[in-house]
Protein backbone atom coordinates (compact mmCIF):
# COMPACT_ATOMS: atom_id res chain seq x y z
CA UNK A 1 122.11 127.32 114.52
CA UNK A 2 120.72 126.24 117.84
CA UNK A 3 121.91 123.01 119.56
CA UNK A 4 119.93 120.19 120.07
CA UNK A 5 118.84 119.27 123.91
CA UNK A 6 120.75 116.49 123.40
CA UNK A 7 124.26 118.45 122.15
CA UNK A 8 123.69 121.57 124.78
CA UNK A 9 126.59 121.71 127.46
CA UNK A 10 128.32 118.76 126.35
CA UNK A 11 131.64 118.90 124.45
CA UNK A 12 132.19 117.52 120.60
CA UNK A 13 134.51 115.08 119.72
CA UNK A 14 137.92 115.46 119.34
CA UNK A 15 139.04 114.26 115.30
CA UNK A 16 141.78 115.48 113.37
CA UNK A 17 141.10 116.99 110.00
CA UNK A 18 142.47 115.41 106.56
CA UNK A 19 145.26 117.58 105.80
CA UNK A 20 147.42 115.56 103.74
CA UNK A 21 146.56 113.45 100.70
CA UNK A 22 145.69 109.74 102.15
CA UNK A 23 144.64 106.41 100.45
CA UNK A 24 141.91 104.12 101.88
CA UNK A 25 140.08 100.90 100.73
CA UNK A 26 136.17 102.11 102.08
CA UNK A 27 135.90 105.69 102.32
CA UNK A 28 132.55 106.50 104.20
CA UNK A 29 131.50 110.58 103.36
CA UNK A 30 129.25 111.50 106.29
CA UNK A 31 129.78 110.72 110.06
CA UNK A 32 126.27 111.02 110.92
CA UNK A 33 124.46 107.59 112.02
CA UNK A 34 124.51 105.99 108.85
CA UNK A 35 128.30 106.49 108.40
CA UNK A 36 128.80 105.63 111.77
CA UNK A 37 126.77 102.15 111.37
CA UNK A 38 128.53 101.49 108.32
CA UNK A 39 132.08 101.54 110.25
CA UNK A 40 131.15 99.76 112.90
CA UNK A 41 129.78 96.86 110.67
CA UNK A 42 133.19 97.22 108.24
CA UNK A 43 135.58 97.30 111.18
CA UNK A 44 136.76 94.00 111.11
CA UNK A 45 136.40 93.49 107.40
CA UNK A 46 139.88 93.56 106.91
CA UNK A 47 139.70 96.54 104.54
CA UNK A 48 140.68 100.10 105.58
CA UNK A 49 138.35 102.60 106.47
CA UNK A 50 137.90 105.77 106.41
CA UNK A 51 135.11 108.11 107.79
CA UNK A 52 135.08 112.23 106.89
CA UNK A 53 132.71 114.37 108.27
CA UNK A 54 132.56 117.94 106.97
CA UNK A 55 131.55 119.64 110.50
CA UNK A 56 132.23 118.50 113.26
CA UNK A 57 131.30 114.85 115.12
CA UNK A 58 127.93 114.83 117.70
CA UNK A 59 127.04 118.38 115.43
CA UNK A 60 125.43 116.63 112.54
CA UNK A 61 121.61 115.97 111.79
CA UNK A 62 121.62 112.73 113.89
CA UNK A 63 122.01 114.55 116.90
CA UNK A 64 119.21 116.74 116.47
CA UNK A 65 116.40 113.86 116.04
CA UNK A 66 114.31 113.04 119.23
CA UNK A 67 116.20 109.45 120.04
CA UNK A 68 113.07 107.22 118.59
CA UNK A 69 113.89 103.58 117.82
CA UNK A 70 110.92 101.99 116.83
CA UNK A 71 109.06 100.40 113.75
CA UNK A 72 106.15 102.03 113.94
CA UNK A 73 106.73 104.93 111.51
CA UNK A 74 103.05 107.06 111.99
CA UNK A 75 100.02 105.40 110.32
CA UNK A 76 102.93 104.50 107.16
CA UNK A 77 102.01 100.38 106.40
CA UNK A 78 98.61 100.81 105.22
CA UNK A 79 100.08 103.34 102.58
CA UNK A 80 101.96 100.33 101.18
CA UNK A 81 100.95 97.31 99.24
CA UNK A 82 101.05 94.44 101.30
CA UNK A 83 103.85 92.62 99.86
CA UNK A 84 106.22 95.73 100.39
CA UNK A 85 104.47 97.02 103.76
CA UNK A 86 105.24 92.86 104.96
CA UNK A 87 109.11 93.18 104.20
CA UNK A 88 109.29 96.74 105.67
CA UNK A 89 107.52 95.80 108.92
CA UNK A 90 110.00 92.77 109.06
CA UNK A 91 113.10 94.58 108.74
CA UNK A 92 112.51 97.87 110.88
CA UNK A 93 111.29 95.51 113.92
CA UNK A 94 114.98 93.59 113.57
CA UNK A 95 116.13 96.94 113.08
CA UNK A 96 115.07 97.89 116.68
CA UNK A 97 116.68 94.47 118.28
CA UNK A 98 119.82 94.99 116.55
CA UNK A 99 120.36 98.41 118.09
CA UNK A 100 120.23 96.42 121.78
CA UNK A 101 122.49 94.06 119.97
CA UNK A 102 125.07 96.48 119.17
CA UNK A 103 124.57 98.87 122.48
CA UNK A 104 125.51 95.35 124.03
CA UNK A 105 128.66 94.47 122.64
CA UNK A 106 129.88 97.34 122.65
CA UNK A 107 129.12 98.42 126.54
CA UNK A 108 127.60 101.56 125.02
CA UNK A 109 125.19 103.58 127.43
CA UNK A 110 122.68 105.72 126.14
CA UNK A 111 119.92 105.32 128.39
CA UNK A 112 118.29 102.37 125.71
CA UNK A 113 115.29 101.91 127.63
CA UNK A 114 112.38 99.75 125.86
CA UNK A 115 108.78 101.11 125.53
CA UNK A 116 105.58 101.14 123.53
CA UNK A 117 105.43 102.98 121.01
CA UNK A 118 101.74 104.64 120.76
CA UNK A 119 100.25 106.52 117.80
CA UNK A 120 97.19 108.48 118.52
CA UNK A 121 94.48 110.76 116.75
CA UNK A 122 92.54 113.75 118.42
CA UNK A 123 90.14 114.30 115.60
CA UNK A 124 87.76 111.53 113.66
CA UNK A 125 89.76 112.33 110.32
CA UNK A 126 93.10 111.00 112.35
CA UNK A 127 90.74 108.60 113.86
CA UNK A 128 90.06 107.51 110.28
CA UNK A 129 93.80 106.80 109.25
CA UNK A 130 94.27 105.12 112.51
CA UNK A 131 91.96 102.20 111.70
CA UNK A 132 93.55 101.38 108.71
CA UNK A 133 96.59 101.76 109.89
CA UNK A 134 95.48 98.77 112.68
CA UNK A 135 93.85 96.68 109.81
CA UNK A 136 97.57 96.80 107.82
CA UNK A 137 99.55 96.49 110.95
CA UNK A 138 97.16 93.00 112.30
CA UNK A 139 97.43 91.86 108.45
CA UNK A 140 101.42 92.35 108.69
CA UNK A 141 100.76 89.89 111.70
CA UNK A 142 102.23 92.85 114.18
CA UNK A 143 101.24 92.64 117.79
CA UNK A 144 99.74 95.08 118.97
CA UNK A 145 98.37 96.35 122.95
CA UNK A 146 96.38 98.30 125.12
CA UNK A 147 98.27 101.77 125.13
CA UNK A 148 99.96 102.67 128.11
CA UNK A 149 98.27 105.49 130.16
CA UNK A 150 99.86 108.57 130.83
CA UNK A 151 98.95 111.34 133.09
CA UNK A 152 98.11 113.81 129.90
CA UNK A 153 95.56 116.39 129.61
CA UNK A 154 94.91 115.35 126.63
CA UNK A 155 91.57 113.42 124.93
CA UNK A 156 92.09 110.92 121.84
CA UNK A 157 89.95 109.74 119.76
CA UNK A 158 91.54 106.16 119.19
CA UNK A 159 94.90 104.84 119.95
CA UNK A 160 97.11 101.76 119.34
CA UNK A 161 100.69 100.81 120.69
CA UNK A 162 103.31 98.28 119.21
CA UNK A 163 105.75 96.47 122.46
CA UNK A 164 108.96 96.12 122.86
CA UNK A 165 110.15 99.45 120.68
CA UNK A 166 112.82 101.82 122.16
CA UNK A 167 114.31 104.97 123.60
CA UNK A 168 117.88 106.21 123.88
CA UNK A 169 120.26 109.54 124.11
CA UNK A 170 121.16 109.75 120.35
CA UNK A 171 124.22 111.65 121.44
CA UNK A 172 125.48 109.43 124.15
CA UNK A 173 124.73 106.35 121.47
CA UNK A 174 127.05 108.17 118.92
CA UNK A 175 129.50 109.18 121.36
CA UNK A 176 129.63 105.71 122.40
CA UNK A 177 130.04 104.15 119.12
CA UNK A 178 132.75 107.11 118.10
CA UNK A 179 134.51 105.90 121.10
CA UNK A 180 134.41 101.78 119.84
CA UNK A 181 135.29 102.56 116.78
CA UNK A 182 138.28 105.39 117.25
CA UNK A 183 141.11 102.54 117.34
CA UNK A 184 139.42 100.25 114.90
CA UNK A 185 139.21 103.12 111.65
CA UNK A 186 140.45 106.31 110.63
CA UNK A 187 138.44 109.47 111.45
CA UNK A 188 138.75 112.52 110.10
CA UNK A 189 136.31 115.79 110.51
CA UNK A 190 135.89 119.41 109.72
CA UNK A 191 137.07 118.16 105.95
CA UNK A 192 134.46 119.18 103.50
CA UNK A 193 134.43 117.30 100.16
CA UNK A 194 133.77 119.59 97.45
CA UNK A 195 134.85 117.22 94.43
CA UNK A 196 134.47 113.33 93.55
CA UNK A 197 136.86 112.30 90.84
CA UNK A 198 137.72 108.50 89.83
CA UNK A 199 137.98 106.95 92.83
CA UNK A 200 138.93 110.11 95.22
CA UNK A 201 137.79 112.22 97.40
CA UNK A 202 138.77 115.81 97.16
CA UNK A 203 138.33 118.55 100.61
CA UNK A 204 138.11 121.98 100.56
CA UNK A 205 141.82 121.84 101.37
CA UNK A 206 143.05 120.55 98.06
CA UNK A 207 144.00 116.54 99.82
CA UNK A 208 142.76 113.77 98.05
CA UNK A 209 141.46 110.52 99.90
CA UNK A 210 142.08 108.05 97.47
CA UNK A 211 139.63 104.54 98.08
CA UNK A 212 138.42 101.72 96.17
CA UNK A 213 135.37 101.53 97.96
CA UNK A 214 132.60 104.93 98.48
CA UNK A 215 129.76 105.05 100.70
CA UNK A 216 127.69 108.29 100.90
CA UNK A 217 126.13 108.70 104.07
CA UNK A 218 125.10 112.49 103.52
CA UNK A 219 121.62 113.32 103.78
CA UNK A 220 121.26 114.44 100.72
CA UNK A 221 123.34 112.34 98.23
CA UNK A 222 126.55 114.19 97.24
CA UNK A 223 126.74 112.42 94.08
CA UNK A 224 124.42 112.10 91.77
CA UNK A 225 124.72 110.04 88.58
CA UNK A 226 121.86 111.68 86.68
CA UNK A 227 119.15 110.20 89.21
CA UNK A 228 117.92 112.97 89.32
CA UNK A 229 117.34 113.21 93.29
CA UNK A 230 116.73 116.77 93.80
CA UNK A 231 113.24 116.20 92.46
CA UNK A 232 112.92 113.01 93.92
CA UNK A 233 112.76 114.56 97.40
CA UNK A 234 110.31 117.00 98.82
CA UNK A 235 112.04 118.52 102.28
CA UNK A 236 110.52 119.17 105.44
CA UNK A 237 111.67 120.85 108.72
CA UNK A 238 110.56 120.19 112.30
CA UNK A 239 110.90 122.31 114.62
CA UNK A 240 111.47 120.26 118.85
CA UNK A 241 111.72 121.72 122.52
CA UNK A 242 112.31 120.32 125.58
CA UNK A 243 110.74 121.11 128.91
CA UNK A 244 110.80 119.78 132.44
CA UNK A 245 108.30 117.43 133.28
CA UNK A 246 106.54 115.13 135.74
CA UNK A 247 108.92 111.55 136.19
CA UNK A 248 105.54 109.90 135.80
CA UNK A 249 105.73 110.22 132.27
CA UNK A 250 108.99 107.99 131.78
CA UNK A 251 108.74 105.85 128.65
CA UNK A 252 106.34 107.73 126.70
CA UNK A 253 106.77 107.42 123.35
CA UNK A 254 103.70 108.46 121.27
CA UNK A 255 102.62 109.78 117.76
CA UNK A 256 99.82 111.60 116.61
CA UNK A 257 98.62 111.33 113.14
CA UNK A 258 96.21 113.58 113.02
CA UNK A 259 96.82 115.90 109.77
CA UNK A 260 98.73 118.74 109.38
CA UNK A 261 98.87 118.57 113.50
CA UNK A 262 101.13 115.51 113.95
CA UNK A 263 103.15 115.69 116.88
CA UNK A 264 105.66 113.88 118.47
CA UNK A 265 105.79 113.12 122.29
CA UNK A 266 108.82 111.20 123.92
CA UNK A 267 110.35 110.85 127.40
CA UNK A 268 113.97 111.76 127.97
CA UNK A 269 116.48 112.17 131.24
CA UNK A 270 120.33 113.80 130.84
CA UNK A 271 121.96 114.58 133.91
CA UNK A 272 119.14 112.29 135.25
CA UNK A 273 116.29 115.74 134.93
CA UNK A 274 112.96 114.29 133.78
CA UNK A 275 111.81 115.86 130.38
CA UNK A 276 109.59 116.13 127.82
CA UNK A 277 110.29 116.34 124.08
CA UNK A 278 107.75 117.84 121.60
CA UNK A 279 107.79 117.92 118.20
CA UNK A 280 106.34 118.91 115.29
CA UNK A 281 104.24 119.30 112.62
CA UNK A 282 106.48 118.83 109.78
CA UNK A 283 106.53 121.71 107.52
CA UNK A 284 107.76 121.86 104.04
CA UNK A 285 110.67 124.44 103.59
CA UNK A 286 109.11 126.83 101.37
CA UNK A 287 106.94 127.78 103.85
CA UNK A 288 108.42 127.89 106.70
CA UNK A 289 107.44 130.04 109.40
CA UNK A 290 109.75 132.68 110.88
CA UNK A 291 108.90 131.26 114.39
CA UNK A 292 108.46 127.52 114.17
CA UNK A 293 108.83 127.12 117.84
CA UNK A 294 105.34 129.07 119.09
CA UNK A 295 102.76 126.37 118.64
CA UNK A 296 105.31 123.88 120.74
CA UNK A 297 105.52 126.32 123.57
CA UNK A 298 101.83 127.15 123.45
CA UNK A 299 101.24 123.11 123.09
CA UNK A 300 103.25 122.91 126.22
CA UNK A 301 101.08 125.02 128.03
CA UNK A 302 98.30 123.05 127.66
CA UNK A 303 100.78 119.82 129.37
CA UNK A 304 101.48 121.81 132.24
CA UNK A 305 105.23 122.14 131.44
CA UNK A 306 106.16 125.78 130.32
CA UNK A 307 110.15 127.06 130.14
CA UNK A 308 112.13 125.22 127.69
CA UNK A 309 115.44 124.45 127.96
CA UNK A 310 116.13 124.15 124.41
CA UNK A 311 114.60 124.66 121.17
CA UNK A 312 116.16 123.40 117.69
CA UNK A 313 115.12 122.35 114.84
CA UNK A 314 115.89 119.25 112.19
CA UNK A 315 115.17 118.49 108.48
CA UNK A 316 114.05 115.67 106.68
CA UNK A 317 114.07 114.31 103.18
CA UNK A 318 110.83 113.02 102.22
CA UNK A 319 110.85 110.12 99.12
CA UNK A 320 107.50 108.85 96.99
CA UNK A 321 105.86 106.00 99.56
CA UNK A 322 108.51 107.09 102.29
CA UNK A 323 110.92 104.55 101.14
CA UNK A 324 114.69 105.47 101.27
CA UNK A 325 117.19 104.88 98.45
CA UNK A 326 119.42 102.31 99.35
CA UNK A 327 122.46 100.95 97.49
CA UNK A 328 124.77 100.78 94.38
CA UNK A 329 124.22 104.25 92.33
CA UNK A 330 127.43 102.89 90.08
CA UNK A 331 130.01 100.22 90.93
CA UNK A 332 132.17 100.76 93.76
CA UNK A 333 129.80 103.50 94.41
CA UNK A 334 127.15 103.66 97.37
CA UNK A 335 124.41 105.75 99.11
CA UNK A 336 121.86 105.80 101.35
CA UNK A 337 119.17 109.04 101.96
CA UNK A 338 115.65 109.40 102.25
CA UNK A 339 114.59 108.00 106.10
CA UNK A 340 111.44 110.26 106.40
CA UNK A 341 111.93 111.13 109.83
CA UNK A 342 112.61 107.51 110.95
CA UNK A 343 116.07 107.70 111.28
CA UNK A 344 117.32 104.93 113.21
CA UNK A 345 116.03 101.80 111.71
CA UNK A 346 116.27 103.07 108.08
CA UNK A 347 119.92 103.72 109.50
CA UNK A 348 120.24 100.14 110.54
CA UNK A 349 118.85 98.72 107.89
CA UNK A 350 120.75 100.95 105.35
CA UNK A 351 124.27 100.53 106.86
CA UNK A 352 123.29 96.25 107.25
CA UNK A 353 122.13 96.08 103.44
CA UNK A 354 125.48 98.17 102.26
CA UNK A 355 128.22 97.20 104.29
CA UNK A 356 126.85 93.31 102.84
CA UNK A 357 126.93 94.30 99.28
CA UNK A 358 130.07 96.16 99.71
CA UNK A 359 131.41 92.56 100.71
CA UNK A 360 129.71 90.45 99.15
CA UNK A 361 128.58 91.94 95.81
CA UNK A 362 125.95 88.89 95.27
CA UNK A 363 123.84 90.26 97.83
CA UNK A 364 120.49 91.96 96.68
CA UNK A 365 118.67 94.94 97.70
CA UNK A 366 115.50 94.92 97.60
CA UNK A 367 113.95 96.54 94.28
CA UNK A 368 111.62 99.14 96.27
CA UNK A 369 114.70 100.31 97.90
CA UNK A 370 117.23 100.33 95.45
CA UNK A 371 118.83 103.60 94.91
CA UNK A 372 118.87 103.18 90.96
CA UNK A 373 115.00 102.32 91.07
CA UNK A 374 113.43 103.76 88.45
CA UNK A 375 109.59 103.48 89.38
CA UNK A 376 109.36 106.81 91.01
CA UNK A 377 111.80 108.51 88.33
CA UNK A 378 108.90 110.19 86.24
CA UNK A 379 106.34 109.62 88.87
CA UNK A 380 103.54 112.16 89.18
CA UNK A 381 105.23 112.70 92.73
CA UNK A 382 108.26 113.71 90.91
CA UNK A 383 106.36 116.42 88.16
CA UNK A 384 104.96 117.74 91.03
CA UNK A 385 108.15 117.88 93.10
CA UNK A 386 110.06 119.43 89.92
CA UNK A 387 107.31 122.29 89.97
CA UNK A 388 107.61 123.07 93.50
CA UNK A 389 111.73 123.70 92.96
CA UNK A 390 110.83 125.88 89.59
CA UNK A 391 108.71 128.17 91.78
CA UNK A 392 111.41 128.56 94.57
CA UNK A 393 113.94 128.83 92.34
CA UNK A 394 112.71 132.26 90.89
CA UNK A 395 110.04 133.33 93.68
CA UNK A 396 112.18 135.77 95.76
CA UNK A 397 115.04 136.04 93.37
CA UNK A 398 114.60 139.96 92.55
CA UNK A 399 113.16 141.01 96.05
CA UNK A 400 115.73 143.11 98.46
CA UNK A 401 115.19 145.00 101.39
CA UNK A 402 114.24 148.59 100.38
CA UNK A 403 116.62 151.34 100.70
CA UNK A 404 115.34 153.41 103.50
CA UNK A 405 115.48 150.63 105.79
CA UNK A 406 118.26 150.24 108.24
CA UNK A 407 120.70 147.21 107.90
CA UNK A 408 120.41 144.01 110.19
CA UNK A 409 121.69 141.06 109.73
CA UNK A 410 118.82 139.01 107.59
CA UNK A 411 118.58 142.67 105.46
CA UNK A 412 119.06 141.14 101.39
CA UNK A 413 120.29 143.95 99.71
CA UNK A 414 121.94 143.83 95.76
CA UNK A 415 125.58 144.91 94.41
CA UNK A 416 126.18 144.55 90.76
CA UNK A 417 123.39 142.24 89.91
CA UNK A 418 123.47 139.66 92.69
CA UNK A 419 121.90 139.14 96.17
CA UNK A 420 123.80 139.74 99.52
CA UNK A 421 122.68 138.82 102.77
CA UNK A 422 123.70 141.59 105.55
CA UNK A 423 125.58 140.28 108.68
CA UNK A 424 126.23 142.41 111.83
CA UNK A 425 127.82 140.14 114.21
CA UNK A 426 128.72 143.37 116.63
CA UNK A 427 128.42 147.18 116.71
CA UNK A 428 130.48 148.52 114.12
CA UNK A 429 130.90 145.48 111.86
CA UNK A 430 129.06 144.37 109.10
CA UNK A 431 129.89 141.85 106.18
CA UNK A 432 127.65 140.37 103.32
CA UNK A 433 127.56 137.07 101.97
CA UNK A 434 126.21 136.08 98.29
CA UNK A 435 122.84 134.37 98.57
CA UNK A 436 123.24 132.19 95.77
CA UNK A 437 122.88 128.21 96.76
CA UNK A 438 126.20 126.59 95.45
CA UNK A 439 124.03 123.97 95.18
CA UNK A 440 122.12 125.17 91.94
CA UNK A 441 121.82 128.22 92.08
CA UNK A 442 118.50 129.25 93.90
CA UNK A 443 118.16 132.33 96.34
CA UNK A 444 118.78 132.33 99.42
CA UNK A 445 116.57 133.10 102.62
CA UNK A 446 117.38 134.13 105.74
CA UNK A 447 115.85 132.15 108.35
CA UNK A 448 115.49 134.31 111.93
CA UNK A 449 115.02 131.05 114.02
CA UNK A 450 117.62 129.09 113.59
CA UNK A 451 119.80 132.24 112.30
CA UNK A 452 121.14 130.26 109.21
CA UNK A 453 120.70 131.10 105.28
CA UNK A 454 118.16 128.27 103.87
CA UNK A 455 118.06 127.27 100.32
CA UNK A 456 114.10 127.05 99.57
CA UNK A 457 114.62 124.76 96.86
CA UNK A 458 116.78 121.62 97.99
CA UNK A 459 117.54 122.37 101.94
CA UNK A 460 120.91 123.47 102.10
CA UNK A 461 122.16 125.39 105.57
CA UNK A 462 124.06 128.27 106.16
CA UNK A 463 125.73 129.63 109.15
CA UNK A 464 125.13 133.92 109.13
CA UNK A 465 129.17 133.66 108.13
CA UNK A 466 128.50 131.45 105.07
CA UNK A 467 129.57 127.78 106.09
CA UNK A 468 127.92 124.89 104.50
CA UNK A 469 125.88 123.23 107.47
CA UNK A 470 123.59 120.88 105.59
CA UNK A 471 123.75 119.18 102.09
CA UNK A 472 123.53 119.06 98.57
CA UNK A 473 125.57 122.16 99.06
CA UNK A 474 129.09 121.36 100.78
CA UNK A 475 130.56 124.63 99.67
CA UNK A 476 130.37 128.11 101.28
CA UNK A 477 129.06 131.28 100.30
CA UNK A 478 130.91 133.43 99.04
CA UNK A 479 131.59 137.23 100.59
CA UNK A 480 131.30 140.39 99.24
CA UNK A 481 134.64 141.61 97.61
CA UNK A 482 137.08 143.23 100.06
CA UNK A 483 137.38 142.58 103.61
CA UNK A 484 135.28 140.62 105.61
CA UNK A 485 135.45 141.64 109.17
CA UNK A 486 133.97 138.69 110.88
CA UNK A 487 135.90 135.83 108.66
CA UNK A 488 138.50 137.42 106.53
CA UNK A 489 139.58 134.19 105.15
CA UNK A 490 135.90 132.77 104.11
CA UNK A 491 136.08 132.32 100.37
């Protein structure tokens, strides 16, 4: 899968794995942001703890997001009722001053730089969302400016901006926080867990992490509890690219909301080169497009910036309202998932609300956010979701590539009643893996763009060699019996 701007030409972090059976009192499962957040605010607990990351450190999702810290989350508040859109607004705008907070004290630098954040609309029907998103936001009492002005060839048809939001490198902020936290807890990566028992943690090597204490930071929860979560979830991908660009767009950070067009638009420097991120529009994963990345490069076009220097892609779960699940799924037992593309200061405000509980078990989460809610369980959102993952679960299932074509890796072909994706790494080689998700069971797709195997149904990642790159799945394919040139040991 292609890097990230932000991960290209820098190295990953050096962790050992977990190979020997360990005990610990908080075991944290996912060293993405969340997991991260939640060490950092457990460090000095007096408790052990313990964060395991199945890839590798700086690889993860977190590091593929475009570095946004703000609490204006698109035209999102007037979707709300007001009571719930009032605590939200109040705890994503702390959110964003407790990120300076924590890049402070612990001499992190990430390039935080603090902007306005703008959303915008093109057309009268974004135009139409975007006043009453203003009406919710001035009834939330939020304060909001003039928009800063950019030199854009573009025309809006209204605009607002929110002060004092922010911009950093998200992998210079998690390198940063790796490196506060490396003598403080234990850190282990490249250790899969493919197996929760009582109280233990089981890797694909056979050691057990035993803990008294569990917080799942994985994007999709890795445990479930009969909640029922892969309906509770639709998915989207978005694809980004980076491009040189004029310095006299530093601090832009803008929004459109226009629909099915939404973009995202931020200023970035590394190695002190001015860029431009774009990103966008989100697009669910069952129909995503075997080149995501053409309407970005021909949007850049029209900004006067043209070769990019990277293009990736990242993927999003999507909840009823856009309102994360946050908290106890069973004593002793914790998650967090569902940010809706607003990483950060869910993250924050996730890793804040759990690492309290876990402490001090009085503390309460508010109801909208609690991961055992049960509002949403039977929800028309969730029917509708439920349908979605029927249809990809059995559209595709019996199509392979015909016969008379010639193998490539992406070909699907079929041995003894199950589906095989080709790979060729090199001239003379070829290997297959089974494209059955691990997860539950849906087929497989090969995805040209990022050159990974997608599940349609719930998200999971593949590498082209079978490795499990996002969740539910942390399990990897399986090969075709006999030798498998490219990874002989892959099972």
């Amino acid at each position: 899968m292609q890097k990230s701007y932000w991960q290209k030409q820098r190295p990953l972090w050096e962790c050992p794995q977990l190979n020997e059976d360990q005990e610990t009192d908080i075991a944290i499962v996912g060293g993405g942001l969340t997991g991260l957040l939640c060490a950092w605010m457990l460090k000095d607990s007096g408790r052990r703890v313990t964060v395991i990351e199945k890839r590798r450190f700086l690889e993860n999702n977190s590091a593929r997001n475009t570095g946004k810290v703000s609490a204006l989350h698109g035209a999102f508040y007037h979707t709300l009722p007001a009571d719930i859109a009032q605590s939200v607004y109040q705890l994503n705008r702390t959110a964003v001053d407790h990120y300076e907070q924590l890049i402070r004290t612990a001499d992190i630098a990430c390039r935080w730089q603090r902007t306005s954040a703008v959303l915008a609309a093109q057309s009268e029907e974004g135009a139409a969302i975007l006043n009453q998103e203003k009406a919710a936001l001035s009834a939330l009492g939020a304060q909001l400016g003039d928009p800063p002005s950019f030199p854009l060839p573009l025309t809006w048809a209204d605009q607002l901006a929110m002060a004092d939001q922010a911009l950093l490198d998200p992998w210079l902020f998690q390198a940063g926080l790796l490196e506060a936290l490396k003598d403080k807890v234990t850190l282990y990566e490249e250790s899969p867990v493919v197996e929760i028992q009582d109280h233990c943690l089981i890797s694909d090597g056979s050691y057990r992490l035993r803990f008294k204490d569990l917080i799942l930071t994985t994007q999709f929860p890795a445990f479930d509890r009969l909640q029922l979560y892969a309906a509770r979830f639709h998915y989207q991908r978005e694809a980004a690219a980076a491009f040189r660009c004029d310095p006299a767009l530093d601090g832009l950070m803008l929004n459109t909301v226009d629909p099915g067009q939404a973009l995202s638009l931020r200023f970035a420097r590394k190695e002190d080169q001015p860029t431009l991120i774009l990103a966008g529009p989100a697009i669910g994963i069952h129909h995503y497009p075997k080149d995501p990345y053409a309407p970005l490069l021909q949007t850049a076009k029209t900004l006067g910036v043209h070769q990019p220097l990277a293009c990736w892609s990242a993927q999003d779960l999507i909840p009823r309202r856009h309102l994360p699940f946050i908290g106890q799924i069973q004593d002793h037992y914790w998650i967090a998932s569902g940010y809706s593309k607003w990483g950060y200061t869910w993250a924050m405000i996730a890793a804040e609300m759990i690492s309290t509980q876990v402490q001090d078990p009085a503390f309460v989460i508010p109801e909208y956010l609690r991961a055992r809610r049960k509002g949403d369980l039977f929800s028309l959102y969730t029917l509708g979701n439920a349908a979605t993952l029927t249809e990809a679960f059995f559209k595709d299932r019996f199509i392979v590539t015909p016969e008379n074509q010639p193998r490539r890796t992406g070909t699907v072909v079929r041995l003894h009643g199950r589906r095989y994706g080709v790979v060729i790494p090199e001239e003379g080689l070829e290997f297959l893996v089974d494209l059955t998700c691990p997860h539950m069971g849906c087929p497989l797709h090969y995805n040209p763009a990022d050159q990974t195997w997608d599940c349609p149904c719930h998200g999971s990642r593949f590498t082209l060699d079978g490795r499990s790159l996002y969740s539910p799945s942390n399990v990897s394919l399986q090969h075709y019996p006999g030798v498998n040139s490219l990874h002989p040991n892959l099972k």
